[in-house]
N, C-alpha and C. Protein backbone atom coordinates (compact mmCIF):
# COMPACT_ATOMS: atom_id res chain seq x y z
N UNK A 1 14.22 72.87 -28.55
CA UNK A 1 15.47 72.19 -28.28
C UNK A 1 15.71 71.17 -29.39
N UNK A 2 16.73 71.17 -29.85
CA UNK A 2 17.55 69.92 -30.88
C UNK A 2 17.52 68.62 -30.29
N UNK A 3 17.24 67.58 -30.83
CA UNK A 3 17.23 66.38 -30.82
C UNK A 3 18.46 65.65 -31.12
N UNK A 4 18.96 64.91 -30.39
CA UNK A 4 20.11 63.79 -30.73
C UNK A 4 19.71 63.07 -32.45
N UNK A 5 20.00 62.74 -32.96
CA UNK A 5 20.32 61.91 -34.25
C UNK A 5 19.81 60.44 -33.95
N UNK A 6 20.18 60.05 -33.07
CA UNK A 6 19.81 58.46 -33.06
C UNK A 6 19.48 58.11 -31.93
N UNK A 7 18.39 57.12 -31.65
CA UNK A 7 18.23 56.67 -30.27
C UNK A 7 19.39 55.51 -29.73
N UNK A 8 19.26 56.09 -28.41
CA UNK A 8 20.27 55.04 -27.29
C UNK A 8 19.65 54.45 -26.14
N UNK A 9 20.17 53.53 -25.79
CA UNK A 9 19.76 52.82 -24.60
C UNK A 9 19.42 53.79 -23.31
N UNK A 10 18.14 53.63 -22.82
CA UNK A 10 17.68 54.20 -21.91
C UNK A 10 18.83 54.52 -20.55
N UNK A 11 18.84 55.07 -19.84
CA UNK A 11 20.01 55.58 -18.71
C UNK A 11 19.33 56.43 -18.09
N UNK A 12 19.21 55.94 -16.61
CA UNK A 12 18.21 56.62 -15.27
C UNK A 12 19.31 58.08 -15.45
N UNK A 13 20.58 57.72 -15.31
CA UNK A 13 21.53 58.99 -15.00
C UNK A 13 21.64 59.73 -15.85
N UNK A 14 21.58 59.63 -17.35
CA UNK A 14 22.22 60.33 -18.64
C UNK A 14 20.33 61.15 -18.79
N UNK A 15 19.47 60.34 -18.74
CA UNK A 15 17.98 60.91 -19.23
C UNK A 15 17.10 61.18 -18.33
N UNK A 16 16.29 62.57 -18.52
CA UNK A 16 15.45 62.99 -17.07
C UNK A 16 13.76 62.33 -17.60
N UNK A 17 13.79 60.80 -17.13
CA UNK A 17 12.33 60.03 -17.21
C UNK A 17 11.48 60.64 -16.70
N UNK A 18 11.58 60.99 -15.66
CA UNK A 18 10.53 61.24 -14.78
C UNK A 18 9.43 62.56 -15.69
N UNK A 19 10.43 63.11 -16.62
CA UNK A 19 9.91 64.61 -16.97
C UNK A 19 8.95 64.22 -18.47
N UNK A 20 9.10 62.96 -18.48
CA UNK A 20 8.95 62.25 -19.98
C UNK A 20 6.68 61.90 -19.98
N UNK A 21 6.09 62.84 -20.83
CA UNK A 21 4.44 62.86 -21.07
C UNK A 21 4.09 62.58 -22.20
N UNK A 22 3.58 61.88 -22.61
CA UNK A 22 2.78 61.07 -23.80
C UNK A 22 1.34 61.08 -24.00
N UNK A 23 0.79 61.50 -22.51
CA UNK A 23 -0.35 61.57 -22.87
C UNK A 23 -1.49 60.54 -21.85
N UNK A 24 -0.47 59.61 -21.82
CA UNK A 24 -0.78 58.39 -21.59
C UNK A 24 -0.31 57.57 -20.09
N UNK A 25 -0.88 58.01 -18.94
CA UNK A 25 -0.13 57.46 -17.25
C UNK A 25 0.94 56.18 -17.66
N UNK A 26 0.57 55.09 -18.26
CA UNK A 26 0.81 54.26 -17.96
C UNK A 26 2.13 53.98 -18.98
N UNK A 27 1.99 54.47 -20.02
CA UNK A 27 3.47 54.77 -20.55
C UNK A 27 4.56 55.69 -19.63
N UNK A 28 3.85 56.46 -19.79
CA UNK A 28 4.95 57.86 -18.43
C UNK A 28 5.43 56.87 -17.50
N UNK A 29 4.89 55.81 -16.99
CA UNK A 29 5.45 55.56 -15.59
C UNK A 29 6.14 54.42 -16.10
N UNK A 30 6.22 53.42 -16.95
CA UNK A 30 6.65 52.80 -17.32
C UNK A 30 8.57 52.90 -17.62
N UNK A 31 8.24 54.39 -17.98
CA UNK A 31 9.71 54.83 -18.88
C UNK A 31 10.63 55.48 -17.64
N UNK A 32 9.63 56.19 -16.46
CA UNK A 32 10.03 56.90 -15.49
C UNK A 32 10.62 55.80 -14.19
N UNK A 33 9.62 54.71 -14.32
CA UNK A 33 10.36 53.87 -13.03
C UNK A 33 10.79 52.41 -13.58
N UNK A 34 10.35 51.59 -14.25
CA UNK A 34 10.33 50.13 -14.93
C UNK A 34 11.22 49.83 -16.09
N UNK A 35 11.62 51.15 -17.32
CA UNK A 35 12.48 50.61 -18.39
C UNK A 35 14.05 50.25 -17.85
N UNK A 36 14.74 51.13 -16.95
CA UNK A 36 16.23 50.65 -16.63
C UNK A 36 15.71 49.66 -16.24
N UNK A 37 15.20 48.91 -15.27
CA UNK A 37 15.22 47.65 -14.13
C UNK A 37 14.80 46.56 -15.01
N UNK A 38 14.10 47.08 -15.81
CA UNK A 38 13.67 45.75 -16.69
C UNK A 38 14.91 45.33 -17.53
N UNK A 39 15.31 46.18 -18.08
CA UNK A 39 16.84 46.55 -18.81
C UNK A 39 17.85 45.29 -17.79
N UNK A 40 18.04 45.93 -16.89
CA UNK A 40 18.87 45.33 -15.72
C UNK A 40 18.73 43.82 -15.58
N UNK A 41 17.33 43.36 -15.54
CA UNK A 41 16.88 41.76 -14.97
C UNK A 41 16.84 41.48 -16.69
N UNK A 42 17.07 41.93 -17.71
CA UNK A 42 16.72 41.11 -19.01
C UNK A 42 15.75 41.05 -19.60
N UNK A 43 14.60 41.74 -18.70
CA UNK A 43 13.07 41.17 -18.99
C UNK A 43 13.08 42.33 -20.95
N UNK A 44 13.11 43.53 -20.95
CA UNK A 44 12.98 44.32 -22.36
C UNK A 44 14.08 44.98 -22.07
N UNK A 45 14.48 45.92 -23.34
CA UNK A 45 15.42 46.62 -23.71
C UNK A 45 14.75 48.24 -24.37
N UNK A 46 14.77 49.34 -23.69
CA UNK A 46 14.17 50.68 -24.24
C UNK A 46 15.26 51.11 -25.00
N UNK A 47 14.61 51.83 -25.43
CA UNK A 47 16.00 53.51 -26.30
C UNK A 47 15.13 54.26 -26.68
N UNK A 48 15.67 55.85 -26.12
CA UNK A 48 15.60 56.64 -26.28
C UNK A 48 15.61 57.81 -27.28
N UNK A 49 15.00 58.69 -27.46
CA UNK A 49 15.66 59.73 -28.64
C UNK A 49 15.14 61.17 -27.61
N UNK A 50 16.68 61.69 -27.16
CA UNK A 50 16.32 62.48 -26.07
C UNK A 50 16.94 63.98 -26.28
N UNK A 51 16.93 64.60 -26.21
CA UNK A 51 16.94 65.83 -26.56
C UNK A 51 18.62 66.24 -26.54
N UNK A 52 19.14 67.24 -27.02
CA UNK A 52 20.68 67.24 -26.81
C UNK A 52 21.25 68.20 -25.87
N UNK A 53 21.69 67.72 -25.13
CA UNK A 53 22.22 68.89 -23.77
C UNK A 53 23.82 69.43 -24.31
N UNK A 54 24.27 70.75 -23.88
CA UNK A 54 25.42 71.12 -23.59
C UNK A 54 26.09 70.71 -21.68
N UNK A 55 25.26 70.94 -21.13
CA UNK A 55 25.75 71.16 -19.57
C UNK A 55 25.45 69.64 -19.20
N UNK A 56 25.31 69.55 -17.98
CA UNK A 56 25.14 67.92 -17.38
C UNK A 56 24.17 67.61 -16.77
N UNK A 57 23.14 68.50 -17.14
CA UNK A 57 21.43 67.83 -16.97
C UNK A 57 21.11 66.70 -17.49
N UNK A 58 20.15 66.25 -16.90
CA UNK A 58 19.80 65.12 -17.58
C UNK A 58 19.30 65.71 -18.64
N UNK A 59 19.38 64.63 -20.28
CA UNK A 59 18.39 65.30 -21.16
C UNK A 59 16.70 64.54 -21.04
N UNK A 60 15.90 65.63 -21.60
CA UNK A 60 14.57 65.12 -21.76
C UNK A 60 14.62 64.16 -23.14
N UNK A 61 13.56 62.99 -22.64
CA UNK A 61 13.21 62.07 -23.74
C UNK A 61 12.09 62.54 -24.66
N UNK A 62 12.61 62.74 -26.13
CA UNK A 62 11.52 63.16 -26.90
C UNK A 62 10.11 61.62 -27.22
N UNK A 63 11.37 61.01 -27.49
CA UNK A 63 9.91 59.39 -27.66
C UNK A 63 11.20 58.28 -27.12
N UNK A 64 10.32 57.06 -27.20
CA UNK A 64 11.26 55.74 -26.90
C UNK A 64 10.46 54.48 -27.60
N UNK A 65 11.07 53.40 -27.54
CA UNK A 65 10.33 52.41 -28.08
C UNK A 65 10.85 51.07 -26.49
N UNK A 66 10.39 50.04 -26.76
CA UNK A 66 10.57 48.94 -25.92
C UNK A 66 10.05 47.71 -26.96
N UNK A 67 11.22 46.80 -26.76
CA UNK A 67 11.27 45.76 -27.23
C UNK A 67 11.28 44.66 -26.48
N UNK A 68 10.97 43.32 -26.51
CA UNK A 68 10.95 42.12 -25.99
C UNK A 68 10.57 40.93 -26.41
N UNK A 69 11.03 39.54 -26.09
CA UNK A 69 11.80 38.43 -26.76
C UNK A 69 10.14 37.94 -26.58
N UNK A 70 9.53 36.99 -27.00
CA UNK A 70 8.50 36.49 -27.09
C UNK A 70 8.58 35.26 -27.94
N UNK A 71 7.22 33.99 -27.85
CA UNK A 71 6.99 33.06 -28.78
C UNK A 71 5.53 33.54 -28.74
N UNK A 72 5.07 33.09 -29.74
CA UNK A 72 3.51 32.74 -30.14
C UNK A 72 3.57 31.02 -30.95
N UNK A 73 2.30 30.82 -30.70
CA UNK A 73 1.60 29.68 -31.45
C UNK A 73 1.70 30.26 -33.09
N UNK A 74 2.10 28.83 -33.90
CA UNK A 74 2.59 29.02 -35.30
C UNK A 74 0.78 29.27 -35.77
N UNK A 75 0.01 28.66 -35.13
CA UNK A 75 -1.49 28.52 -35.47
C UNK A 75 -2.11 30.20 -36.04
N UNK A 76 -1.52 31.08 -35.34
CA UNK A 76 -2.01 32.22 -34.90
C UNK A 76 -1.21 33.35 -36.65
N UNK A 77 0.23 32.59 -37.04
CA UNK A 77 0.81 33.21 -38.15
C UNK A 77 0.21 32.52 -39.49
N UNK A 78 0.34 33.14 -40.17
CA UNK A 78 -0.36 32.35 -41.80
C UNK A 78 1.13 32.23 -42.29
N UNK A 79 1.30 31.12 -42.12
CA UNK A 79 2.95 30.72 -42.47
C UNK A 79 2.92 29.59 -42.42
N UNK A 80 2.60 28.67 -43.83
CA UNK A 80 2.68 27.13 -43.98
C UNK A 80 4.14 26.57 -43.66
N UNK A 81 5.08 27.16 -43.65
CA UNK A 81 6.40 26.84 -44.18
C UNK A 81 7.48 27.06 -42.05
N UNK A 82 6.35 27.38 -41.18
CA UNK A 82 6.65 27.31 -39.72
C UNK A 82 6.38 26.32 -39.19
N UNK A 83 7.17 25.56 -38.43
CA UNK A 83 6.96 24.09 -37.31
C UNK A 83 5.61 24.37 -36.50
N UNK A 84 5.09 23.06 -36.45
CA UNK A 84 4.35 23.68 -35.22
C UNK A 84 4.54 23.64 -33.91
N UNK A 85 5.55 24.18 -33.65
CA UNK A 85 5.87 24.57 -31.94
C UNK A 85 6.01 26.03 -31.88
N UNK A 86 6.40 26.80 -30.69
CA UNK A 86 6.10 27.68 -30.42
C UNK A 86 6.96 28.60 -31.25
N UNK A 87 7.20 29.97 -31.93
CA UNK A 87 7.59 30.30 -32.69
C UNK A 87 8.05 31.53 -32.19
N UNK A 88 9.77 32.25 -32.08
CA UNK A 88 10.29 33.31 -31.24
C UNK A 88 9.98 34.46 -32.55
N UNK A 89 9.13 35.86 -31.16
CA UNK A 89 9.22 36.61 -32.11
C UNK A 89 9.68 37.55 -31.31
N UNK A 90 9.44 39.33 -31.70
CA UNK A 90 10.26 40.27 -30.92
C UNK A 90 8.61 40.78 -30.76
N UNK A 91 8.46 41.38 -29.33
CA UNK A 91 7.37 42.48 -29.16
C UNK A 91 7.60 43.31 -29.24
N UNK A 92 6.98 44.59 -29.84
CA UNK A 92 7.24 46.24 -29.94
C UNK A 92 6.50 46.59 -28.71
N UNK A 93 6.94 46.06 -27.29
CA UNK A 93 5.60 46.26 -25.88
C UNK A 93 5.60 47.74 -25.71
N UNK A 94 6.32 48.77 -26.25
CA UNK A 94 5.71 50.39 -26.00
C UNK A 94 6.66 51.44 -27.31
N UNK A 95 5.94 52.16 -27.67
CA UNK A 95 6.52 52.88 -28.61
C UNK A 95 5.68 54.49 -27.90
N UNK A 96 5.93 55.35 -27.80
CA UNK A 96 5.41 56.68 -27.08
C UNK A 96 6.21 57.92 -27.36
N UNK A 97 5.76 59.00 -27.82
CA UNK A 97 5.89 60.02 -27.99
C UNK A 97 5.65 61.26 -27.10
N UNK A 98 6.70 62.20 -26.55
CA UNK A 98 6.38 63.25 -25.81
C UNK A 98 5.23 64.09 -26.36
N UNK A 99 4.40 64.37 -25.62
CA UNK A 99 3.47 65.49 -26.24
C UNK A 99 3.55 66.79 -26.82
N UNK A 100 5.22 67.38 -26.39
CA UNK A 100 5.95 68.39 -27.02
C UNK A 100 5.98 67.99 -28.54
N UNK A 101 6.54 66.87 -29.12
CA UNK A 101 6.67 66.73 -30.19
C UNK A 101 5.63 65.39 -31.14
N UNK A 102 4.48 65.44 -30.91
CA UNK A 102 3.47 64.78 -31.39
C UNK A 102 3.36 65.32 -32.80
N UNK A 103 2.16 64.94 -33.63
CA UNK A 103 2.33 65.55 -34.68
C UNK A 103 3.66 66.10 -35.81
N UNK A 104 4.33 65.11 -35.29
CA UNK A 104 6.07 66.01 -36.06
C UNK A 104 6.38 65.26 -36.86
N UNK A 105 5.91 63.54 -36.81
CA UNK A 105 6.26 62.55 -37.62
C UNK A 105 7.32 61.93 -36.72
N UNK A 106 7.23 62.29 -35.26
CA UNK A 106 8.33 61.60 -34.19
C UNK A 106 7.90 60.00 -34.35
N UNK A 107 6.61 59.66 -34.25
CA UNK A 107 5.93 58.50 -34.45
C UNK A 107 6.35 56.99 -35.09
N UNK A 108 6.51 58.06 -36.31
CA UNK A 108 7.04 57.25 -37.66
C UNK A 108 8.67 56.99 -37.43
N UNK A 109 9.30 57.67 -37.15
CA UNK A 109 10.70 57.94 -36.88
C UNK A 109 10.66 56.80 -35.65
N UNK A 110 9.96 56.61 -34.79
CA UNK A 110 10.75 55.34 -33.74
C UNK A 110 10.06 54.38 -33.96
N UNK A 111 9.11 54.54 -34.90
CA UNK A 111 8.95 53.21 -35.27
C UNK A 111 9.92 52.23 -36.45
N UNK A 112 10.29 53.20 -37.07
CA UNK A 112 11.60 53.00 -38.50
C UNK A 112 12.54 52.50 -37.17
N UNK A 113 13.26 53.03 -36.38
CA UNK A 113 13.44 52.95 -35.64
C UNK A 113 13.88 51.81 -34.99
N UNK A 114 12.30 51.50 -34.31
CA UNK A 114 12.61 49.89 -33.55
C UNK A 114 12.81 49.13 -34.90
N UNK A 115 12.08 49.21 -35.83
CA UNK A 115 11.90 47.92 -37.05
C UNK A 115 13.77 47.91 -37.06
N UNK A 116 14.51 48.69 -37.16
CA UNK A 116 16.02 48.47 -37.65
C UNK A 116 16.42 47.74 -36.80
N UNK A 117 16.00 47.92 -35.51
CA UNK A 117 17.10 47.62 -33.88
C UNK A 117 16.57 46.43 -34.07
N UNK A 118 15.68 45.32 -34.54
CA UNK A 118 15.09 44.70 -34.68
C UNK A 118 15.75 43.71 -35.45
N UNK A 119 16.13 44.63 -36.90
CA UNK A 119 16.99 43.30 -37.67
C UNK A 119 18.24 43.51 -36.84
N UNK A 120 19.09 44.16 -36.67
CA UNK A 120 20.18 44.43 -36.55
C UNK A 120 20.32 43.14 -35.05
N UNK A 121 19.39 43.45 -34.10
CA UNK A 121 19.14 42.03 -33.05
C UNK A 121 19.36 40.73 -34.07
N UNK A 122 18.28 40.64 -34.66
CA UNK A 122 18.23 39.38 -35.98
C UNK A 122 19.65 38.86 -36.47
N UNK A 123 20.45 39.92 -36.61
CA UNK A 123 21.73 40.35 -37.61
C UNK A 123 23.06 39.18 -36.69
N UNK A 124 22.47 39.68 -35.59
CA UNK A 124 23.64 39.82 -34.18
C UNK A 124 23.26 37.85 -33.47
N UNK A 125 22.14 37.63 -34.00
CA UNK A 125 22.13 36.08 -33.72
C UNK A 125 20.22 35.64 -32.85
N UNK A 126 19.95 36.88 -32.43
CA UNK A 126 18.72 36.65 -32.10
C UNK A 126 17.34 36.46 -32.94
N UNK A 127 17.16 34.70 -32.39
CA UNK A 127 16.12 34.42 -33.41
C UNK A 127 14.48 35.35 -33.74
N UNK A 128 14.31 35.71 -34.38
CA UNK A 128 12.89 35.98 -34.26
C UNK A 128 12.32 35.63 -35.85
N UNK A 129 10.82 35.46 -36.05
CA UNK A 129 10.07 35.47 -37.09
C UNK A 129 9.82 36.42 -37.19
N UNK A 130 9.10 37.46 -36.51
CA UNK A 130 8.06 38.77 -36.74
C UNK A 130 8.43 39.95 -35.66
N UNK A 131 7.89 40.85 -35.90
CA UNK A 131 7.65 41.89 -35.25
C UNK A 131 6.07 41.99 -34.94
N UNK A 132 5.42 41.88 -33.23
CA UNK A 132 4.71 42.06 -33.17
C UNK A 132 4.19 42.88 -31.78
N UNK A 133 2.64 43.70 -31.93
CA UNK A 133 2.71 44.47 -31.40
C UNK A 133 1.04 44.20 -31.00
N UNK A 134 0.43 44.90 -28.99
CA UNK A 134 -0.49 44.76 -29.01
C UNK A 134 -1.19 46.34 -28.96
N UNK A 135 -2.13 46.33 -29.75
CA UNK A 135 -2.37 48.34 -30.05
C UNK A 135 -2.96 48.81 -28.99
N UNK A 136 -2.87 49.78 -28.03
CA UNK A 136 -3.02 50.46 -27.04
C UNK A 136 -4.63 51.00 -26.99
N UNK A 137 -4.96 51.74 -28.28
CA UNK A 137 -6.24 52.55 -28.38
C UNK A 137 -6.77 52.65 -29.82
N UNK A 138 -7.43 53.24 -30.03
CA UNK A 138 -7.86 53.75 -31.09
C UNK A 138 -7.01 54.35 -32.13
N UNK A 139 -6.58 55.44 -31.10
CA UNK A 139 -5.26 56.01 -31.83
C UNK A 139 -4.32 55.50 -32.52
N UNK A 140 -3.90 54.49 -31.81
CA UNK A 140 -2.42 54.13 -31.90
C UNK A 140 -3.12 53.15 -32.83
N UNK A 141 -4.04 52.59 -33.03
CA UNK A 141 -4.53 51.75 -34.53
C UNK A 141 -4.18 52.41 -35.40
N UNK A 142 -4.82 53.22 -35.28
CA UNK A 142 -4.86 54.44 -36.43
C UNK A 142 -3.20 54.61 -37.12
N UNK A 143 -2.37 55.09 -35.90
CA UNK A 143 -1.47 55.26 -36.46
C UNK A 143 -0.79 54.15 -37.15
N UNK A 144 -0.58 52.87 -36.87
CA UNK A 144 -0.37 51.61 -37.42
C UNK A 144 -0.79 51.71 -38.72
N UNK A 145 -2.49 51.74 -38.74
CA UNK A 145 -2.90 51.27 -39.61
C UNK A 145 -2.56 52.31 -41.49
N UNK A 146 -1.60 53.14 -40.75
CA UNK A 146 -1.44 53.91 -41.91
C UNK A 146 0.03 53.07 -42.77
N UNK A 147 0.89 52.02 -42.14
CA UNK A 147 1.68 51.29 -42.74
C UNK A 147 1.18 49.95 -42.99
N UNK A 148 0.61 49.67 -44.30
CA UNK A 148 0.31 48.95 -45.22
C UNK A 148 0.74 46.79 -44.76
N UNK A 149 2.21 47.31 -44.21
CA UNK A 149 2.85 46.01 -43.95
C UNK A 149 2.33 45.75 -42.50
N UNK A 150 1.82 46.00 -41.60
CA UNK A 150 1.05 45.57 -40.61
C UNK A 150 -0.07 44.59 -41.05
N UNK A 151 0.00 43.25 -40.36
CA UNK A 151 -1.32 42.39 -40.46
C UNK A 151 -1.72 41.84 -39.32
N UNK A 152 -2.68 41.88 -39.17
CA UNK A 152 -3.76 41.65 -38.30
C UNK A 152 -3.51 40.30 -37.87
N UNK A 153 -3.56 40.08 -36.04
CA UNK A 153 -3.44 38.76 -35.86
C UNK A 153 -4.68 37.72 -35.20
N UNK A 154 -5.52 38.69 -35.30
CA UNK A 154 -6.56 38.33 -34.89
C UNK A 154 -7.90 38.81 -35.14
N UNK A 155 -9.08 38.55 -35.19
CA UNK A 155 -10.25 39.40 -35.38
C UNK A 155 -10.63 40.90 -34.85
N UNK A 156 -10.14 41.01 -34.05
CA UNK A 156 -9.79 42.39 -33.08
C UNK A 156 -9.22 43.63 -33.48
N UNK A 157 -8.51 43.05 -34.66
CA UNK A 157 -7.41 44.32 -34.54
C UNK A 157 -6.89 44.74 -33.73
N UNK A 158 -6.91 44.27 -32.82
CA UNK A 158 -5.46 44.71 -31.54
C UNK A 158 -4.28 44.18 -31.20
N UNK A 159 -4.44 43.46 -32.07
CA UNK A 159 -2.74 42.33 -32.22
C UNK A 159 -2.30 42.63 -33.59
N UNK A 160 -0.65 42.77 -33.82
CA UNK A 160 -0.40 43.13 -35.26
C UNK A 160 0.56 42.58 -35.29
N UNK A 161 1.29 42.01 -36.62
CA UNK A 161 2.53 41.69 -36.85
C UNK A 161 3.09 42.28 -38.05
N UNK A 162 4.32 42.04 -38.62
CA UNK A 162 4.76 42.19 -39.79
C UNK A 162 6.54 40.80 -39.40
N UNK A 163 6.16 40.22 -40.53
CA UNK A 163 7.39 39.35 -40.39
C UNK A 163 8.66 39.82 -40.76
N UNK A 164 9.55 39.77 -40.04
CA UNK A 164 10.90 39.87 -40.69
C UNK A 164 11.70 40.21 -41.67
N UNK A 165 11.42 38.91 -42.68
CA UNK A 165 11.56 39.03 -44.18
C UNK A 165 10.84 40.56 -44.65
N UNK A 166 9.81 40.60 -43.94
CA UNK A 166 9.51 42.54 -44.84
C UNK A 166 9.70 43.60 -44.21
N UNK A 167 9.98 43.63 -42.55
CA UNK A 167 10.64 44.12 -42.05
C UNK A 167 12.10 44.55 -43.12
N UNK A 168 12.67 43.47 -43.50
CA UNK A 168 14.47 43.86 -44.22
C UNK A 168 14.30 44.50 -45.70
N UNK A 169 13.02 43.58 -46.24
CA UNK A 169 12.27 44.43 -47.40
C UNK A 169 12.35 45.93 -47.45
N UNK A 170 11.29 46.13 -46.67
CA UNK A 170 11.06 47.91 -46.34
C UNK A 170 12.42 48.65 -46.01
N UNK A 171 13.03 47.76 -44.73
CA UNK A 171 14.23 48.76 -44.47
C UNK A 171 15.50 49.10 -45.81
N UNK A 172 15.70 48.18 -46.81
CA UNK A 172 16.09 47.90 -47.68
C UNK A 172 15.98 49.09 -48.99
N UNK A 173 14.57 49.16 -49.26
CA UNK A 173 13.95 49.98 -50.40
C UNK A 173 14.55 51.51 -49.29
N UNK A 174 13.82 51.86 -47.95
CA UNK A 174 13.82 52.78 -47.69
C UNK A 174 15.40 53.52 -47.78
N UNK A 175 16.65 52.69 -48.12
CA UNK A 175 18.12 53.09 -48.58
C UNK A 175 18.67 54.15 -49.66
C-alpha cells in the first residue's frame, strides 16, 4: 500500500490505531488509546504518516512521532551563554515504526520529520532550546546513534539532545 506524503495530526476517526505494531506493547498502546486524549487535554501532540485510502476506512499508521513541551536544568546543557533557571525544551517522548515497514528508512524519515515540526513550532512562537529525547533500548540507541548531531546528556546514554540552532543547521543544508 502507498503512503501519504506527509505526516498529520493523529485522528481516532480518520486512522485505524488500534491496527498500528512496532514491535513494542507499550508504544502500540500508547498510539491506540492515549495519543488523541493527550492531544485533547494539551499534555503532547502525535502525527502520523498513514497509509493512503481510496474508500472510508480508516487508514493504517505506517510510523508516528510524539512531541512535548518540557524544561530541564541549564546544569545538565553545556551552554555557558543559558540563565540558570529552568530551560524550555521540546521532548521527542515516542517516535515508532510499523513492523510492515521497518528497515525502509521509515525511521529516518519521522525523525527528519519531527526535527521540522519542531522548528516550524519554534517558527510559530514556541520557546524551546533543544530537542530532546529519552532512548527506549538498545536499538533505538543504535539508531540515534547513527546521526552524528545527537549528544549525550548524561553518562548513560539514554538521554539525548541536539539544540535548535543545529536542528535549523541540518534542516537547512538538507534543502
Amino acid at each position: 500500500m502507498a503512503l501519504n506524503h506527509f505526516f498529520e495530526s493523529v485522528d481516532k476517526d480518520k486512522h485505524h490505531l488500534k491496527g498500528f505494531n512496532c514491535g513494542h506493547a507499550d508504544m502500540n498502546t500508547f498510539l491506540a488509546r492515549y495519543a488523541s486524549k493527550n492531544a485533547q487535554l494539551g499534555l503532547s501532540r502525535t502525527w502520523v504518516l498513514a497509509e493512503q485510502t481510496t474508500d472510508h476506512n480508516k487508514a493504517a499508521v505506517a510510523a508516528y512521532y510524539t512531541l512535548a513541551v518540557q524544561s530541564i536544568c541549564p546544569e545538565k546543557l553545556i551552554d555557558q551563554e543559558l540563565p540558570r533557571y529552568p530551560t524550555p525544551v521540546t521532548l521527542l517522548a515516542r517516535l515508532a515504526v510499523d513492523i510492515s515497514y521497518q528497515k525502509q528508512g521509515l525511521g529516518t524519515k519521522t525523525l527528519l520529520a519531527a526535527l521540522a515540526q519542531i522548528v516550524r513550532m519554534a517558527d510559530r512562537g514556541l520557546p524551546t532550546y533543544a530537542l530532546i529525547l529519552d532512548v527506549l533500548d538498545e536499538n533505538a540507541l543504535a539508531f540515534y546513534q547513527q546521526f552524528a548531531f545527537f549528544r549525550p546528556l548524561d553518562d548513560t546514554n539514554r538521554k539525548l539532545f541536539v539544540p535548535l540552532r543545529v536542528i535549523r543547521s541540518l534542516l537547512n543544508s538538507n534543502q
